[in-house]
C-alpha atoms as a PDB file:
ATOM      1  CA  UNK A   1       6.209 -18.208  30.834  1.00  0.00           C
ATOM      2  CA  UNK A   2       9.440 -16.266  29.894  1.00  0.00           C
ATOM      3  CA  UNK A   3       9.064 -13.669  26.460  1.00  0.00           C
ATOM      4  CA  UNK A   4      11.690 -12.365  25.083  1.00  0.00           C
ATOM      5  CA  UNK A   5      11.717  -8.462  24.285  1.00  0.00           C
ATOM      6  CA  UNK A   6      11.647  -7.464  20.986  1.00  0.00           C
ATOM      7  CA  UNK A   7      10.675  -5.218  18.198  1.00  0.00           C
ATOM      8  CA  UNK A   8       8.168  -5.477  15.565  1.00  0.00           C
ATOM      9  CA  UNK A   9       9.281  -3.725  12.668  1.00  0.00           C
ATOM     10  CA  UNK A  10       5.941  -3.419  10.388  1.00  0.00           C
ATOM     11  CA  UNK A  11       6.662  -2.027   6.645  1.00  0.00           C
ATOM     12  CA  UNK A  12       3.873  -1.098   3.925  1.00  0.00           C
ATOM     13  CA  UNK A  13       4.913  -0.596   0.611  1.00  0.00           C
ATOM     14  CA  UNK A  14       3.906  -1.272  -3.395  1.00  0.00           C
ATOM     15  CA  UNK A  15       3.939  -4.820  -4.594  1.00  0.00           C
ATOM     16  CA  UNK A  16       6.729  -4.129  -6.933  1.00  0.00           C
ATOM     17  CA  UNK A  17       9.122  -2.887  -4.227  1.00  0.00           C
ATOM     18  CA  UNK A  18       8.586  -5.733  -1.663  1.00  0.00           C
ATOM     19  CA  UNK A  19      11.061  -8.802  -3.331  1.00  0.00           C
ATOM     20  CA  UNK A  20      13.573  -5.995  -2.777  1.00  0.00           C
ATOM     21  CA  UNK A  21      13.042  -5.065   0.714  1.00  0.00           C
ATOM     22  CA  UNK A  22      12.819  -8.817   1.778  1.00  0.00           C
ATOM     23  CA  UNK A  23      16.167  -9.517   0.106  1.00  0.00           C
ATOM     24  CA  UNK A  24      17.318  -6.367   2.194  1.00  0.00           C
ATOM     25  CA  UNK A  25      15.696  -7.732   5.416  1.00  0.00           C
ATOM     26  CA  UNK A  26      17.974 -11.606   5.311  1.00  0.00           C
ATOM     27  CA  UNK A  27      20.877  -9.228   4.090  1.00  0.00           C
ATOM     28  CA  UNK A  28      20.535  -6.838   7.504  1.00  0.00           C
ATOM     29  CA  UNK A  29      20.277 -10.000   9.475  1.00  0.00           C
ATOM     30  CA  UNK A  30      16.699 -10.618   9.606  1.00  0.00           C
ATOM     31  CA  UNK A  31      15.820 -14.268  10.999  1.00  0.00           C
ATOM     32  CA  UNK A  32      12.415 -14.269   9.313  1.00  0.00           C
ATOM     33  CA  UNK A  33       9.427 -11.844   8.293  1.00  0.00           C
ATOM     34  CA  UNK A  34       5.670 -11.929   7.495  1.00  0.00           C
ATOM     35  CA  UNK A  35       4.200 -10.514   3.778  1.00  0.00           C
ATOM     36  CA  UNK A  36       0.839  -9.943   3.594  1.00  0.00           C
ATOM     37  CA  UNK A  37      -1.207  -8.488   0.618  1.00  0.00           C
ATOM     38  CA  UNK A  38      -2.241  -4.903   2.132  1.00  0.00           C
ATOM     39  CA  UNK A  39      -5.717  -3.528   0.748  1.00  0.00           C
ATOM     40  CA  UNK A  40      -6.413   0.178   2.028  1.00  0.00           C
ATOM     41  CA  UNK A  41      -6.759   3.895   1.395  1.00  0.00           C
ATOM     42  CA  UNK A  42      -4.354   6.616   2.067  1.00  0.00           C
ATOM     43  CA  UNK A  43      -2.478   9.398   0.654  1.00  0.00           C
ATOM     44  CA  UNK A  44      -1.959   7.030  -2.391  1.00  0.00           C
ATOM     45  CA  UNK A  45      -5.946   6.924  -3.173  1.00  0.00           C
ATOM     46  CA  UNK A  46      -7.381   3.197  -1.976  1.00  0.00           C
ATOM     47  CA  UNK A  47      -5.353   0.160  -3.172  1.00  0.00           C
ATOM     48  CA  UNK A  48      -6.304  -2.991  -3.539  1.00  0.00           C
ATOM     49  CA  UNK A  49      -4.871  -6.312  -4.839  1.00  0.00           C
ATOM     50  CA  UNK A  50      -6.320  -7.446  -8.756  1.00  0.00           C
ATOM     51  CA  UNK A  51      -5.257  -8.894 -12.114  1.00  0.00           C
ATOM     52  CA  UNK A  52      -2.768  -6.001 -12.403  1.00  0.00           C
ATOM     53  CA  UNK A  53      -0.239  -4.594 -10.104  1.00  0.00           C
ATOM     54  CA  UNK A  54      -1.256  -1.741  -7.673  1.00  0.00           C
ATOM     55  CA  UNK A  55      -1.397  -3.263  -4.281  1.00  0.00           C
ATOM     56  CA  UNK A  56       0.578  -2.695  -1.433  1.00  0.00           C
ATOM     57  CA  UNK A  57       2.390  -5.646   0.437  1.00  0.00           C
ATOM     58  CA  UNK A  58       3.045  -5.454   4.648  1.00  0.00           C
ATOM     59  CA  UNK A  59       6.012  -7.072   5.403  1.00  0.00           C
ATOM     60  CA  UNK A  60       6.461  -7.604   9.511  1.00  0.00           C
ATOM     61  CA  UNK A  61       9.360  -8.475  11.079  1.00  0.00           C
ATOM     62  CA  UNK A  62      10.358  -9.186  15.251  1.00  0.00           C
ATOM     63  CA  UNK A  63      13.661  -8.220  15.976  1.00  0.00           C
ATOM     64  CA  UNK A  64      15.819  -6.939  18.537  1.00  0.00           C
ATOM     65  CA  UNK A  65      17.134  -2.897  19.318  1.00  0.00           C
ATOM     66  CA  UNK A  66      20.006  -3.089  16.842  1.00  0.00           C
ATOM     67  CA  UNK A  67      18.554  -4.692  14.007  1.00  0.00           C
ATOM     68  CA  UNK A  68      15.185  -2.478  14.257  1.00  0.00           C
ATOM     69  CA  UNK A  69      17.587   0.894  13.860  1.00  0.00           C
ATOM     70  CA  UNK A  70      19.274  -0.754  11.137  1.00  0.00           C
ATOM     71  CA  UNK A  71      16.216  -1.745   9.142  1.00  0.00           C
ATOM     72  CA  UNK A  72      14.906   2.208   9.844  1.00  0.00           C
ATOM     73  CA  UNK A  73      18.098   3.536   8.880  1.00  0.00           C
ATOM     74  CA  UNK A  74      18.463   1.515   5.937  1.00  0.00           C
ATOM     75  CA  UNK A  75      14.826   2.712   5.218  1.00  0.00           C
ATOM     76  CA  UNK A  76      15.452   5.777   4.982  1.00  0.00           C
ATOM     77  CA  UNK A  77      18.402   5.482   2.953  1.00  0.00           C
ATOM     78  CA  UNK A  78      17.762   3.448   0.481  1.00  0.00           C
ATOM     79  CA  UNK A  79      13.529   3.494  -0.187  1.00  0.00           C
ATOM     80  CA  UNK A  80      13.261   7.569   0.574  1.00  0.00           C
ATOM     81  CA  UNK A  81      11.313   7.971  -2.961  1.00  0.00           C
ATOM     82  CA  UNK A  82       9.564   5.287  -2.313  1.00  0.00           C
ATOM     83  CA  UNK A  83       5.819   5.677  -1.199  1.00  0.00           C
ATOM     84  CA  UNK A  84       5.948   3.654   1.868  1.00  0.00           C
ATOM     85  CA  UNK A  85       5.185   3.591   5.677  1.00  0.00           C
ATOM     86  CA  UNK A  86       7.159   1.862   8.610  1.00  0.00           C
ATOM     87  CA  UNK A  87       6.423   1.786  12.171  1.00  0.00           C
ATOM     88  CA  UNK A  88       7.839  -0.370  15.109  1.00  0.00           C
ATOM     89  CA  UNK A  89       6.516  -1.774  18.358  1.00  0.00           C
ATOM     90  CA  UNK A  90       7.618  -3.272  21.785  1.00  0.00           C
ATOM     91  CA  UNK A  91       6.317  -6.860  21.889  1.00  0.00           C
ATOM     92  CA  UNK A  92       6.826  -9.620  23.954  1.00  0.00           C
ATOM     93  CA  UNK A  93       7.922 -13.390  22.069  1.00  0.00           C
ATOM     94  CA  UNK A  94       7.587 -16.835  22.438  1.00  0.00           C
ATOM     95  CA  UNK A  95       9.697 -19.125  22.330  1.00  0.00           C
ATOM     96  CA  UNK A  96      11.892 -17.332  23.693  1.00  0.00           C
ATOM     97  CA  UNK A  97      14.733 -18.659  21.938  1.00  0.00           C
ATOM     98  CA  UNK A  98      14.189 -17.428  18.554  1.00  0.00           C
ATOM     99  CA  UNK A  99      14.473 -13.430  19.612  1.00  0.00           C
ATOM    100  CA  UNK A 100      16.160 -13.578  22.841  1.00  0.00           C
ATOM    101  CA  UNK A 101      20.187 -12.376  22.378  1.00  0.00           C
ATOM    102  CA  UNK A 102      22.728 -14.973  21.832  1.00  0.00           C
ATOM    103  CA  UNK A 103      25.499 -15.476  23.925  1.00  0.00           C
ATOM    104  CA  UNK A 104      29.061 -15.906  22.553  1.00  0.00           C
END
């Protein structure tokens, strides 16, 4: 089996900021991403999804080296008074097509 290499780039943030970052994922270059209503506690007090706003949403996305310091950069930059957390793995993908480089 051949995997490609890759980075998962794993963002939790409020609901209401979410539509944003997703539109700032496909605009980075982002192929695709994962949302996923988030339910915890933390330094914000213990969130969960309900009738009225107050959630938090993951969004995950596998890219490669470049993209992941983009998305981080652009993180930082542009959501740094925003209450959120990001973190990035190594992980191995299949099919390999859809992370491996392109050639040309």
């Amino acid at each position: 089996m051949e995997t490609a290499n890759a980075k998962l780039v794993t963002v939790v943030l409020p609901f209401g900021a979410a539509d944003r970052l997703m539109n700032d994922l496909k605009d980075l270059g982002a192929s695709g991403f994962t949302t996923v209503q988030a339910n915890g506690f933390g330094r914000s007090g213990t969130r969960t999804f309900g009738l009225i706003e107050g959630a938090n949403v993951r969004v995950e996305s596998i890219v490669d080296d470049t993209l992941c310091r983009r998305i981080l950069e652009h993180l930082e930059m542009h959501y740094a008074h925003t209450d959120l957390v990001a973190h990035v793995h190594d992980v191995e993908a299949i099919p390999r097509e859809h992370f491996a480089p392109r050639a040309g």
